[in-house]
PDB file of N, CA and C in Angstrom:
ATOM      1  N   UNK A   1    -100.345  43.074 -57.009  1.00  0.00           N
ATOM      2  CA  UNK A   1    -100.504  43.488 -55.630  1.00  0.00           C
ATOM      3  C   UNK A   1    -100.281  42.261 -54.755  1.00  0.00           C
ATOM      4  N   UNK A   2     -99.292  42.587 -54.180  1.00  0.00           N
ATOM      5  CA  UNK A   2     -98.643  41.207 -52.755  1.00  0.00           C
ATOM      6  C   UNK A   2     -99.876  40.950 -51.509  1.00  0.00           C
ATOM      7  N   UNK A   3     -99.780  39.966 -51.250  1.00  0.00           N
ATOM      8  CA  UNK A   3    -101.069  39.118 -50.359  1.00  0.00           C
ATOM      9  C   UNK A   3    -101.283  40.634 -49.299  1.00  0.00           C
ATOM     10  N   UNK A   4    -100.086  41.511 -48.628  1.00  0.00           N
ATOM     11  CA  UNK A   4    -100.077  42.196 -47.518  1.00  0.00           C
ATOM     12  C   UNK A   4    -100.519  43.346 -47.566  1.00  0.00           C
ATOM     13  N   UNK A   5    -100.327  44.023 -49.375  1.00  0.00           N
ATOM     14  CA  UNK A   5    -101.153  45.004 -49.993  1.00  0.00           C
ATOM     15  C   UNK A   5    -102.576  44.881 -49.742  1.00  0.00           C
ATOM     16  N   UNK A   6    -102.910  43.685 -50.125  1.00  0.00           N
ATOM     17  CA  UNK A   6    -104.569  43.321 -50.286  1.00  0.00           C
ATOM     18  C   UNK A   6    -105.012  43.181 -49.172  1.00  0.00           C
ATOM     19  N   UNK A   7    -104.479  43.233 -48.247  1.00  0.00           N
ATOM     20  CA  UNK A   7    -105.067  42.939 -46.424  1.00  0.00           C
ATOM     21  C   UNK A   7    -105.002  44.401 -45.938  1.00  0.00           C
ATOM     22  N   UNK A   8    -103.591  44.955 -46.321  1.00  0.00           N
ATOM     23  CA  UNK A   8    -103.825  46.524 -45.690  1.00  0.00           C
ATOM     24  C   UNK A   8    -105.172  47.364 -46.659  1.00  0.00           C
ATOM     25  N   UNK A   9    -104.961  47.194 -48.092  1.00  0.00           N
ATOM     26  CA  UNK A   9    -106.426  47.651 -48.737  1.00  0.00           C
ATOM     27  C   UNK A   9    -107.563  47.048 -48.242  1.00  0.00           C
ATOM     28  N   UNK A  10    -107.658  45.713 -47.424  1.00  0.00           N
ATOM     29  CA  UNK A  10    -108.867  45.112 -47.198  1.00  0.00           C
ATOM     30  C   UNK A  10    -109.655  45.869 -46.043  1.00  0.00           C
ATOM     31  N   UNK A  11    -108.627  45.996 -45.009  1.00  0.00           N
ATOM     32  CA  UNK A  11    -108.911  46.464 -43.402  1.00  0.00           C
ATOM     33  C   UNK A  11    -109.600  47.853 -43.552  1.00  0.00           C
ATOM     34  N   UNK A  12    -110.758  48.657 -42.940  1.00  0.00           N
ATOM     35  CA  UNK A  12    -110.713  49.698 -43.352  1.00  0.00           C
ATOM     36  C   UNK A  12    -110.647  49.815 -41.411  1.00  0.00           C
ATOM     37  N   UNK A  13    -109.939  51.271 -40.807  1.00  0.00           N
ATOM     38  CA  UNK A  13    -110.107  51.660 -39.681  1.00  0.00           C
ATOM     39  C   UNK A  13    -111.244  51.788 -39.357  1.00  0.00           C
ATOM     40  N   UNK A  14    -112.381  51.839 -38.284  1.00  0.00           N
ATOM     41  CA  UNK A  14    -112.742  52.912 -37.898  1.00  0.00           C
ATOM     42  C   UNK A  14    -112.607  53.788 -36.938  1.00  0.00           C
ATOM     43  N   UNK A  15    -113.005  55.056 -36.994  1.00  0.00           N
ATOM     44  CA  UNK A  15    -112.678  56.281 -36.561  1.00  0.00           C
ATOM     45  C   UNK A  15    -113.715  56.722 -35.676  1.00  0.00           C
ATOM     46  N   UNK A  16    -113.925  57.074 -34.651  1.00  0.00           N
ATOM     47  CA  UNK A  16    -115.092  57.974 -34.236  1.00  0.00           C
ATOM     48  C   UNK A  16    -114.667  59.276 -34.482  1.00  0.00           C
ATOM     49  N   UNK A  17    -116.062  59.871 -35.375  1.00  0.00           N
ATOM     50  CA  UNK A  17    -116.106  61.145 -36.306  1.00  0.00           C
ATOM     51  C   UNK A  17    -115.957  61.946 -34.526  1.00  0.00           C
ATOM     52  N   UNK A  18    -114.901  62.777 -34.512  1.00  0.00           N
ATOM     53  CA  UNK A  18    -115.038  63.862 -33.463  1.00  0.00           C
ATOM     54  C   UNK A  18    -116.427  65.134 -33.864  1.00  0.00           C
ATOM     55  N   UNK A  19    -116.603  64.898 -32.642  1.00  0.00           N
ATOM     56  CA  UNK A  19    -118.091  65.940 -32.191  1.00  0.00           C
ATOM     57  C   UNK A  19    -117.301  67.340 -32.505  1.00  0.00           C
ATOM     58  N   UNK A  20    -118.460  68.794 -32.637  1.00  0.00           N
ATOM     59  CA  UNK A  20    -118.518  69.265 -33.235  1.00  0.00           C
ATOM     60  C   UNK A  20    -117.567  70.248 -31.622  1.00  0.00           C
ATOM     61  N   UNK A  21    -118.031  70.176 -30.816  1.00  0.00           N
ATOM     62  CA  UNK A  21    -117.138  70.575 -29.449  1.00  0.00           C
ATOM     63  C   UNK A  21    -116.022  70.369 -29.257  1.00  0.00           C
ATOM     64  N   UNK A  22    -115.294  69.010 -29.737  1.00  0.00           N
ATOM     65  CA  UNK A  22    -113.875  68.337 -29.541  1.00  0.00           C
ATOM     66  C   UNK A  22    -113.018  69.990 -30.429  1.00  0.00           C
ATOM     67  N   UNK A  23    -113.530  69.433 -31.717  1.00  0.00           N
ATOM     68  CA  UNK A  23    -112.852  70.561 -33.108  1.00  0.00           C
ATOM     69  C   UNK A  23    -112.914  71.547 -32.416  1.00  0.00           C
ATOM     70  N   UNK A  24    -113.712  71.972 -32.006  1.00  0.00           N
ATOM     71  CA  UNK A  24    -113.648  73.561 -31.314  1.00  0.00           C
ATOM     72  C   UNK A  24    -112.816  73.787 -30.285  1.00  0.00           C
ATOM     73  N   UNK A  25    -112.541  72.834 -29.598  1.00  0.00           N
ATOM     74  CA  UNK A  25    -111.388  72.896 -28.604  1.00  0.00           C
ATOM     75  C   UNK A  25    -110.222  72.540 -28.977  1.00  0.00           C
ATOM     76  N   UNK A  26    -110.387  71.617 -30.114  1.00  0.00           N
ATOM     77  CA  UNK A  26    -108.793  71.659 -30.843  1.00  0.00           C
ATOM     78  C   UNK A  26    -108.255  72.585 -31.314  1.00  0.00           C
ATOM     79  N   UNK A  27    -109.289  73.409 -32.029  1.00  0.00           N
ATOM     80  CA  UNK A  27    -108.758  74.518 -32.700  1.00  0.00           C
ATOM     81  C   UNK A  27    -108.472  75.487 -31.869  1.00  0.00           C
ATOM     82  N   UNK A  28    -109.210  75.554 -30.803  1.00  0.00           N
ATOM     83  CA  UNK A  28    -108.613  76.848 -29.379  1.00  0.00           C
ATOM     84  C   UNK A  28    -107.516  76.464 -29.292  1.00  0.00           C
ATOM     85  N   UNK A  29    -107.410  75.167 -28.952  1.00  0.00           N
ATOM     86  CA  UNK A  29    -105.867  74.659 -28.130  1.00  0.00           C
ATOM     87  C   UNK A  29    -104.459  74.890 -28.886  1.00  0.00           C
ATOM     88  N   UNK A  30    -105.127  74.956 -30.847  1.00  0.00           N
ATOM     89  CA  UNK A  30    -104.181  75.185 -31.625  1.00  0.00           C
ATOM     90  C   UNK A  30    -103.481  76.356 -31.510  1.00  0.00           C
ATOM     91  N   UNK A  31    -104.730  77.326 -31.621  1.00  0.00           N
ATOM     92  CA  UNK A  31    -104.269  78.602 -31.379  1.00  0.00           C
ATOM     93  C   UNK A  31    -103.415  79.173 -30.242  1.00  0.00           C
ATOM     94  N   UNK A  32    -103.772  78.555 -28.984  1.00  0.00           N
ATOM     95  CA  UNK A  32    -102.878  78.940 -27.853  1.00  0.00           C
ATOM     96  C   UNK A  32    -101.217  78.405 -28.226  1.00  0.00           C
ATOM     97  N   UNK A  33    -101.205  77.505 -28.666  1.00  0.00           N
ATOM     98  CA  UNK A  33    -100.053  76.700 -28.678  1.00  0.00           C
ATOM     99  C   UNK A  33     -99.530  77.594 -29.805  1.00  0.00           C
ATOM    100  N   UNK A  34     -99.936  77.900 -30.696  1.00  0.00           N
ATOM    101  CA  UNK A  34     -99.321  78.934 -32.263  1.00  0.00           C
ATOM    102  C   UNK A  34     -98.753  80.306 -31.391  1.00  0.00           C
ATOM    103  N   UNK A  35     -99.867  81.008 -30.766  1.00  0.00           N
ATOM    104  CA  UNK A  35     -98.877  82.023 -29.545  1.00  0.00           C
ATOM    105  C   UNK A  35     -97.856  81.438 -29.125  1.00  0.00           C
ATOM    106  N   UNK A  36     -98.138  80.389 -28.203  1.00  0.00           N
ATOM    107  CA  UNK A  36     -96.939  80.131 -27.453  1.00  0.00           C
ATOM    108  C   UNK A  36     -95.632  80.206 -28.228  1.00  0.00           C
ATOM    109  N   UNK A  37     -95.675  79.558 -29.500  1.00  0.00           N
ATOM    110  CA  UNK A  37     -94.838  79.387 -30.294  1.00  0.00           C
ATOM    111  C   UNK A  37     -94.117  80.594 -30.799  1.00  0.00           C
ATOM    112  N   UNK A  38     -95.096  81.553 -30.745  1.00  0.00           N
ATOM    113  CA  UNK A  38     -94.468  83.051 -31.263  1.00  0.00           C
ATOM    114  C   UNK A  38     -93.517  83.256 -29.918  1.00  0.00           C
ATOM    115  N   UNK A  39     -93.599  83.181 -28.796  1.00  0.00           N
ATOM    116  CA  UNK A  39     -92.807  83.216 -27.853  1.00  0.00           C
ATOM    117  C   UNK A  39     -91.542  82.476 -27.557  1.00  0.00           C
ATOM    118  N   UNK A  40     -91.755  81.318 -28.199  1.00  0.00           N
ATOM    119  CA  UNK A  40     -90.623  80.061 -27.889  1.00  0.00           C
ATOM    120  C   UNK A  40     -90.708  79.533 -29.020  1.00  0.00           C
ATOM    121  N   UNK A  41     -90.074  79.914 -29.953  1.00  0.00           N
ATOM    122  CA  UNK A  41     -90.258  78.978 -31.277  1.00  0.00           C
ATOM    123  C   UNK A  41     -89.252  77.799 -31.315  1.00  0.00           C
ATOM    124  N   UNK A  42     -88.322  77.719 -30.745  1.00  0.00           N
ATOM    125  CA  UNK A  42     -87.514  76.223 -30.230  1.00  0.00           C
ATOM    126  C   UNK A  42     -87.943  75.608 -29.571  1.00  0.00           C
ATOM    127  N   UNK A  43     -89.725  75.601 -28.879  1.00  0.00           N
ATOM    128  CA  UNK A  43     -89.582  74.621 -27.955  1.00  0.00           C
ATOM    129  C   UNK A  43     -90.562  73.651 -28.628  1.00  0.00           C
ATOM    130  N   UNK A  44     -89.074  72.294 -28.972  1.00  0.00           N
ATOM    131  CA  UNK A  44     -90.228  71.134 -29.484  1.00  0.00           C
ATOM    132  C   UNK A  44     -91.450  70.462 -28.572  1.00  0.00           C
ATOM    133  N   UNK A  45     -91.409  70.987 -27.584  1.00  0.00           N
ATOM    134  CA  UNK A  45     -92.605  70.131 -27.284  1.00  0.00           C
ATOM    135  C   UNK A  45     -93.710  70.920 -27.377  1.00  0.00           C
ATOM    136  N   UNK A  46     -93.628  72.044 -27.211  1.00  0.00           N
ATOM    137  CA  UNK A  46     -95.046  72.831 -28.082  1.00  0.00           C
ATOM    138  C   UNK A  46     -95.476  72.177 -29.421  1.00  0.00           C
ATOM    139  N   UNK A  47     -93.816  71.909 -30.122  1.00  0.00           N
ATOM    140  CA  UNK A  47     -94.136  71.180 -31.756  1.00  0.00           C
ATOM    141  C   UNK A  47     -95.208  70.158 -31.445  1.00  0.00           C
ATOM    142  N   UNK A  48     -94.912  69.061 -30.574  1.00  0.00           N
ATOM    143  CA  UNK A  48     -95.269  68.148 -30.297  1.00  0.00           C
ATOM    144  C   UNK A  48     -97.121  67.882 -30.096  1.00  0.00           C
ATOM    145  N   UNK A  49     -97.176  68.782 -29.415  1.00  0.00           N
ATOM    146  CA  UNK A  49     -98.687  68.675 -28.778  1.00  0.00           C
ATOM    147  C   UNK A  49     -99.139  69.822 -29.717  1.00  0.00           C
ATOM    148  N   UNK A  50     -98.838  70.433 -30.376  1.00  0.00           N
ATOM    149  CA  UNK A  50    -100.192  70.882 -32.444  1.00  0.00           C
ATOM    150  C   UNK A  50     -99.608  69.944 -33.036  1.00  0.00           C
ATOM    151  N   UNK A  51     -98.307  68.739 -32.968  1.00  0.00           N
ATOM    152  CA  UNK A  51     -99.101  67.821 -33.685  1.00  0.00           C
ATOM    153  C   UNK A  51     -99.787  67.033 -33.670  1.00  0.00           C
ATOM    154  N   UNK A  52    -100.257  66.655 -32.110  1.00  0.00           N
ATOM    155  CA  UNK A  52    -100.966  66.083 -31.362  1.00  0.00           C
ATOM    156  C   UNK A  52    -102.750  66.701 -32.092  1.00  0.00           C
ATOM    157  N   UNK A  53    -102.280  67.516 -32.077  1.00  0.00           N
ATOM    158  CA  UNK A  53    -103.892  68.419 -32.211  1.00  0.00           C
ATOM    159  C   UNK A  53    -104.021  67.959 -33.662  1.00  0.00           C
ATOM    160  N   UNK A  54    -103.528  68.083 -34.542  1.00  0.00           N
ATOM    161  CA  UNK A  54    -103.868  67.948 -36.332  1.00  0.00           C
ATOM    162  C   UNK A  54    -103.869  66.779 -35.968  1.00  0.00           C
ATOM    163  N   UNK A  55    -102.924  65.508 -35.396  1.00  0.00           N
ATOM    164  CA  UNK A  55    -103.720  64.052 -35.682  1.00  0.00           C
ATOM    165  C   UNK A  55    -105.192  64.281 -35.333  1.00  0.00           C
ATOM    166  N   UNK A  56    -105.876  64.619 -34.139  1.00  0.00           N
ATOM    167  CA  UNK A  56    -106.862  64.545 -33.988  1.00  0.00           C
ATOM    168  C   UNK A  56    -107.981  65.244 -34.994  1.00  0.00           C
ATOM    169  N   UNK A  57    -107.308  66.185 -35.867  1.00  0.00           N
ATOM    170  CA  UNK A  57    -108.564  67.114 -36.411  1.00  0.00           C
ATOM    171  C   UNK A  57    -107.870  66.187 -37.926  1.00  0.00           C
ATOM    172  N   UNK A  58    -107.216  64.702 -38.072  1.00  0.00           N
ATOM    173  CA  UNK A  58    -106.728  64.481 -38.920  1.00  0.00           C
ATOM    174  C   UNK A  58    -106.128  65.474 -40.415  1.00  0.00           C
ATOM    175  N   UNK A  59    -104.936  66.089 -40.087  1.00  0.00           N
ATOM    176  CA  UNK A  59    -104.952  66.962 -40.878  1.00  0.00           C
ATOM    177  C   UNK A  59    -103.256  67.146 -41.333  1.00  0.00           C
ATOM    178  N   UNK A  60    -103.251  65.739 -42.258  1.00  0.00           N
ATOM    179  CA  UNK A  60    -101.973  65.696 -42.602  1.00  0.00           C
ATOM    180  C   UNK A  60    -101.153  66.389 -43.132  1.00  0.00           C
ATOM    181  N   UNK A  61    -100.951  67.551 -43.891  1.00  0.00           N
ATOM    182  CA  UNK A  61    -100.168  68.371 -44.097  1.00  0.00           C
ATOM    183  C   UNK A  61     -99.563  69.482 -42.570  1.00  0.00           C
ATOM    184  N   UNK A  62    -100.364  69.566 -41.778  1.00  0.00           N
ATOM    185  CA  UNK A  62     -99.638  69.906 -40.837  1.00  0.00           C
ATOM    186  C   UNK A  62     -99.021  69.184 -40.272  1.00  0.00           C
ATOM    187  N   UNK A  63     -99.664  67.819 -39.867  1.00  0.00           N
ATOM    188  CA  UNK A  63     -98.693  67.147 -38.868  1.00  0.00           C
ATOM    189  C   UNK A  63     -97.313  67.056 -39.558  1.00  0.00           C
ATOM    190  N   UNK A  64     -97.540  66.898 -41.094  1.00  0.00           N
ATOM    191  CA  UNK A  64     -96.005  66.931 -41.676  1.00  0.00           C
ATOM    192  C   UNK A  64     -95.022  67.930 -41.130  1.00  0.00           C
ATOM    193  N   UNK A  65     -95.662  68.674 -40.882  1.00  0.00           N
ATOM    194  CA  UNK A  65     -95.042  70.229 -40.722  1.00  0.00           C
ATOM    195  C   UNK A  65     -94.624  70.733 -39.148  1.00  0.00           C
ATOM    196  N   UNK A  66     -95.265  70.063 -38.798  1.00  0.00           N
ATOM    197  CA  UNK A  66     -94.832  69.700 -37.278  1.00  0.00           C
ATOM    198  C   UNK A  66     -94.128  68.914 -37.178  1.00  0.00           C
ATOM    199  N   UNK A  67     -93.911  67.978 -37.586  1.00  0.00           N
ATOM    200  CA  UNK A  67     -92.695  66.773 -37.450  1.00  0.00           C
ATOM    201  C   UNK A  67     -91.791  67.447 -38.144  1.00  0.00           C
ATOM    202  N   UNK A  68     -91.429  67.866 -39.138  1.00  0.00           N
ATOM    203  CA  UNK A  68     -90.370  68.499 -39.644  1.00  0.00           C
ATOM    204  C   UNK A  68     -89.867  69.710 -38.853  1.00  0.00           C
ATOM    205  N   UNK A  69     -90.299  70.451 -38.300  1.00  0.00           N
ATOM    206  CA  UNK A  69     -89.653  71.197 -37.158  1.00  0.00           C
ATOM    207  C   UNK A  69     -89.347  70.000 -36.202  1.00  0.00           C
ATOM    208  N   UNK A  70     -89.676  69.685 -35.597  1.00  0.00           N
ATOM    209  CA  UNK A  70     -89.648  68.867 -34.236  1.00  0.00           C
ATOM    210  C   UNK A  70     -87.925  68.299 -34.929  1.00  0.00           C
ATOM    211  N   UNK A  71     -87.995  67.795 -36.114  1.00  0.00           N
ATOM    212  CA  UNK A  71     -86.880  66.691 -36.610  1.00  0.00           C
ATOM    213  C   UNK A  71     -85.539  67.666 -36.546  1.00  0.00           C
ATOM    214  N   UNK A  72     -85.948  69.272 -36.934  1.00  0.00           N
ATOM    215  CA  UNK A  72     -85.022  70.317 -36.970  1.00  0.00           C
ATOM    216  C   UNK A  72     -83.950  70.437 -35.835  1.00  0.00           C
ATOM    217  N   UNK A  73     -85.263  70.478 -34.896  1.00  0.00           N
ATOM    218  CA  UNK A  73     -85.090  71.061 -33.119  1.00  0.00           C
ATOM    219  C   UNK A  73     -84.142  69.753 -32.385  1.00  0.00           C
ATOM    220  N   UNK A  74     -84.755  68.675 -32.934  1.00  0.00           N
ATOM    221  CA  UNK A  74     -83.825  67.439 -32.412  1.00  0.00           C
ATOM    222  C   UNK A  74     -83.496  66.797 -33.413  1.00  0.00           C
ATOM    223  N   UNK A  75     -82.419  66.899 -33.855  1.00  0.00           N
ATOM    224  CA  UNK A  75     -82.094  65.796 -35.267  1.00  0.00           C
ATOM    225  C   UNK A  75     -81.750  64.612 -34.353  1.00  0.00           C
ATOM    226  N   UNK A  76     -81.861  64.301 -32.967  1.00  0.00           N
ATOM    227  CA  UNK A  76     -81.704  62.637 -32.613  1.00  0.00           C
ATOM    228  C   UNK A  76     -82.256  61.781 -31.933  1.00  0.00           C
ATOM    229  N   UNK A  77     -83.655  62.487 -32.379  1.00  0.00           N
ATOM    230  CA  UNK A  77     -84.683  61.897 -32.011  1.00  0.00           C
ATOM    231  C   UNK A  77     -85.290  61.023 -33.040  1.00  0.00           C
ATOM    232  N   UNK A  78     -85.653  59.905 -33.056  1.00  0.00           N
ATOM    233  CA  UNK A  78     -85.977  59.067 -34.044  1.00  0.00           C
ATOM    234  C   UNK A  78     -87.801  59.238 -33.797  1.00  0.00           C
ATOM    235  N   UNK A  79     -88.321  59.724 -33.394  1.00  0.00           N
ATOM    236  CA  UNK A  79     -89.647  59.480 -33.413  1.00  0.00           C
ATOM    237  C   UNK A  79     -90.550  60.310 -34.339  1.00  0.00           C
ATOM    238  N   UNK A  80     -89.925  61.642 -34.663  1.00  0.00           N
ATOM    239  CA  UNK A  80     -90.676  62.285 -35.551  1.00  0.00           C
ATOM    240  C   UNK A  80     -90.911  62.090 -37.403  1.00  0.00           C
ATOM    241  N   UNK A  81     -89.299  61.359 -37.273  1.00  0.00           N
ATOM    242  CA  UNK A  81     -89.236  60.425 -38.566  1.00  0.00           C
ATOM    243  C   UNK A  81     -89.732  59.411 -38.553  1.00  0.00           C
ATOM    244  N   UNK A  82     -90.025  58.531 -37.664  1.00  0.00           N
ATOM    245  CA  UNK A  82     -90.671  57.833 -37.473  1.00  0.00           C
ATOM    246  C   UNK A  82     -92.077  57.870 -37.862  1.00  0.00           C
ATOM    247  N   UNK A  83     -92.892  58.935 -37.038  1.00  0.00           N
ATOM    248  CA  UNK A  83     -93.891  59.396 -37.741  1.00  0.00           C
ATOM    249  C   UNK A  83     -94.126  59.762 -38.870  1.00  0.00           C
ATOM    250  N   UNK A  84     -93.269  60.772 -39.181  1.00  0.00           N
ATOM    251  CA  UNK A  84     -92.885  61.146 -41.334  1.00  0.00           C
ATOM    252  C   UNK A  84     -93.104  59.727 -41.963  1.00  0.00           C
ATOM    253  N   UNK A  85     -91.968  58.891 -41.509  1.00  0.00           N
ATOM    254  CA  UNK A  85     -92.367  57.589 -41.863  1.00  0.00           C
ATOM    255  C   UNK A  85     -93.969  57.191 -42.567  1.00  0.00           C
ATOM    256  N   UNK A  86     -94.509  57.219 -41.317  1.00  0.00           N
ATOM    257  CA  UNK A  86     -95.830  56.181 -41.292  1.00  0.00           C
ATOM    258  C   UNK A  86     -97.194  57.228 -42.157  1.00  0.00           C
ATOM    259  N   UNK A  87     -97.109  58.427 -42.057  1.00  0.00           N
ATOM    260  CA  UNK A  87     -97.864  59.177 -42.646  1.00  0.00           C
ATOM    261  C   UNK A  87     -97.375  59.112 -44.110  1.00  0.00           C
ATOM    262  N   UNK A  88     -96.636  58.834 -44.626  1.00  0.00           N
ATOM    263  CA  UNK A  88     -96.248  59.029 -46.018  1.00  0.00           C
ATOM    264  C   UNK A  88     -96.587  57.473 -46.081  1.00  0.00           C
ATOM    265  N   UNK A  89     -96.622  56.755 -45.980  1.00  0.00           N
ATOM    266  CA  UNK A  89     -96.932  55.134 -46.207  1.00  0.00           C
ATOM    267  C   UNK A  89     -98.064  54.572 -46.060  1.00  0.00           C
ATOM    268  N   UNK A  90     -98.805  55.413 -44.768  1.00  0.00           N
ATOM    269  CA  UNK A  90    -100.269  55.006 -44.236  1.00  0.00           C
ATOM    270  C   UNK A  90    -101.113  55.926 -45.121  1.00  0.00           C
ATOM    271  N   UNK A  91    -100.885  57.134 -44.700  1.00  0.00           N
ATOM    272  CA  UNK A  91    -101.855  58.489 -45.198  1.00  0.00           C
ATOM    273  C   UNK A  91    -101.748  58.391 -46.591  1.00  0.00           C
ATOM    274  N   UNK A  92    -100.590  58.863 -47.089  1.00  0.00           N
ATOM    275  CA  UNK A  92    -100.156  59.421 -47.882  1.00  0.00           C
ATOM    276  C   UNK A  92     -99.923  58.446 -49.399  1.00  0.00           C
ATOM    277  N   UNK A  93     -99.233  56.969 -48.931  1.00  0.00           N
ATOM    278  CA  UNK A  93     -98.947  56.080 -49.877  1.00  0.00           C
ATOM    279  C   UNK A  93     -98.033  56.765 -51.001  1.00  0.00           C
ATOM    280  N   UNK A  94     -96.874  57.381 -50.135  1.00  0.00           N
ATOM    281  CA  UNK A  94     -95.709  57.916 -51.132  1.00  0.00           C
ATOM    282  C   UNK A  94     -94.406  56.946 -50.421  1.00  0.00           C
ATOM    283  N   UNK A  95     -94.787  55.959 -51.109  1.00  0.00           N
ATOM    284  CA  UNK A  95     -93.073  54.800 -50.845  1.00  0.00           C
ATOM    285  C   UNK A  95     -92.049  55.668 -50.280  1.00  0.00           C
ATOM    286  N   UNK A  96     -91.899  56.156 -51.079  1.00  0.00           N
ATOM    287  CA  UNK A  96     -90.326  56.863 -51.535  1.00  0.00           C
ATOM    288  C   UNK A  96     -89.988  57.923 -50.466  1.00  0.00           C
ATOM    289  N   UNK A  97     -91.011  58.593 -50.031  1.00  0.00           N
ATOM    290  CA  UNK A  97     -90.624  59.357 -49.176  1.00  0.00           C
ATOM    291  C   UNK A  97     -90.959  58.610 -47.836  1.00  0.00           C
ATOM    292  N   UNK A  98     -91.667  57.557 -47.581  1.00  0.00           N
ATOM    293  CA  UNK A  98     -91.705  56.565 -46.507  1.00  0.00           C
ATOM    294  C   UNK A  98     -90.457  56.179 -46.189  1.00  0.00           C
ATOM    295  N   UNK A  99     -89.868  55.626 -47.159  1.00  0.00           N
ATOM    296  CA  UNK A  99     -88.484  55.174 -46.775  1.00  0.00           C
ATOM    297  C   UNK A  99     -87.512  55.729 -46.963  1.00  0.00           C
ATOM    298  N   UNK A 100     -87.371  57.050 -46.940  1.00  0.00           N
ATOM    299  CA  UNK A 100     -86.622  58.583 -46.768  1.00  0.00           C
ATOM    300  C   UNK A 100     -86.476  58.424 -45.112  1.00  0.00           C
ATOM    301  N   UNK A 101     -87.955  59.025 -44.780  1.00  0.00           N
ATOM    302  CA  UNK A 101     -87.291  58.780 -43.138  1.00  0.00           C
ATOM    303  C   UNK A 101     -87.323  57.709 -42.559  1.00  0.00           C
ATOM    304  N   UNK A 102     -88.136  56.045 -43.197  1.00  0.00           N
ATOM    305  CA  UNK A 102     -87.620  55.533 -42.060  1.00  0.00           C
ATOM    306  C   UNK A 102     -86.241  54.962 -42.020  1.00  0.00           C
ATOM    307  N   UNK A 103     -85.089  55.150 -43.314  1.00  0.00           N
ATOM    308  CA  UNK A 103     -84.374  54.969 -43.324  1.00  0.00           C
ATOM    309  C   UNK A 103     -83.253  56.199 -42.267  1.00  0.00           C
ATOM    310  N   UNK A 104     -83.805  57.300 -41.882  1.00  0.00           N
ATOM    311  CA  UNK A 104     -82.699  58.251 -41.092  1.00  0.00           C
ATOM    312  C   UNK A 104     -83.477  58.092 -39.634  1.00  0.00           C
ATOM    313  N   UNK A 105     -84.722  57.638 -39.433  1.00  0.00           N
ATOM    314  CA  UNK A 105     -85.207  56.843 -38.124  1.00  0.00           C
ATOM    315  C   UNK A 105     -84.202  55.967 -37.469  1.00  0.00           C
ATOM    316  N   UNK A 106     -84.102  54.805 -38.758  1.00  0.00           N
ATOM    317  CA  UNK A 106     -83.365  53.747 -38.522  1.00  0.00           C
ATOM    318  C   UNK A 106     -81.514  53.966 -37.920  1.00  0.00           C
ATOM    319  N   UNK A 107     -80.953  54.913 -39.152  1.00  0.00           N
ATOM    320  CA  UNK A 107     -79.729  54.861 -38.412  1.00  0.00           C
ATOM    321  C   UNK A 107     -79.818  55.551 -37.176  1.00  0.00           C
ATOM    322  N   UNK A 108     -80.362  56.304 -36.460  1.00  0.00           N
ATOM    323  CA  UNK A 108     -80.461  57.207 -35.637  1.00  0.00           C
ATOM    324  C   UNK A 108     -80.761  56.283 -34.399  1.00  0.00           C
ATOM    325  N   UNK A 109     -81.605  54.759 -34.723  1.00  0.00           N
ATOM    326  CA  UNK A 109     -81.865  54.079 -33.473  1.00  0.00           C
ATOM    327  C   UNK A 109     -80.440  53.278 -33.637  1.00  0.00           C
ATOM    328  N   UNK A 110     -79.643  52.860 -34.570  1.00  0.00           N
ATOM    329  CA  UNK A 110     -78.697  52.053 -34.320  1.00  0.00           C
ATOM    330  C   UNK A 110     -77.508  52.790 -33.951  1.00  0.00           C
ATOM    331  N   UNK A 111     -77.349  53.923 -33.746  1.00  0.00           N
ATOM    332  CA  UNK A 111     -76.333  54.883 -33.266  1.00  0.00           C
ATOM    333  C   UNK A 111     -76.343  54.947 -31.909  1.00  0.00           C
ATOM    334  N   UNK A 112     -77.620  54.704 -31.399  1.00  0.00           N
ATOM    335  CA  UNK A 112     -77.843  54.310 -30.264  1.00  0.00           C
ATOM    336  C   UNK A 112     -77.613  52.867 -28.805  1.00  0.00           C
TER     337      UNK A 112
END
């Protein structure tokens, strides 16, 4: 394990545990936004803000799932791979698929 391994294993975050009111309004807010979606299912920025909501209720298999639409809706946007990125590396600790997207992040900013 490289000196940078042992510093990112060293650091632990902390988090303030969301109150029991926040969740409850996340989960309303989810739900409105899941309608909306039945209405407008192309519109990434609905994607955007439930994935906004699962970071907060930390709940990584959706946000995956939200970024992967979002990446659909705009393939030239570098930010949702971006994110794919960091959740598979931070959260997740799957290399391989870390550097899946940040490698189509990457060409996508130098096309630019």
């Amino acid at each position: 394990m490289g000196f940078f391994e042992k510093l990112k294993k060293g650091i632990e975050l902390k988090q303030n545990t969301p109150s029991h009111s926040m969740i409850q309004k996340t989960h309303e807010k989810i739900s409105h936004l899941k309608k909306q979606l039945e209405i407008t299912p192309d519109n990434s920025n609905l994607y955007l803000n439930l994935y906004r909501c699962y970071v907060e209720l930390s709940d990584s298999p959706k946000k995956i799932e939200c970024l992967k639409k979002i990446t659909k809706l705009k393939p030239n946007d570098s930010y949702p791979l971006q994110q794919l990125a960091d959740i598979y590396s931070n959260e997740l600790d799957d290399m391989k698929q870390a550097k899946f997207f940040q490698d189509m992040a990457n060409k996508i900013k130098k096309s630019f």
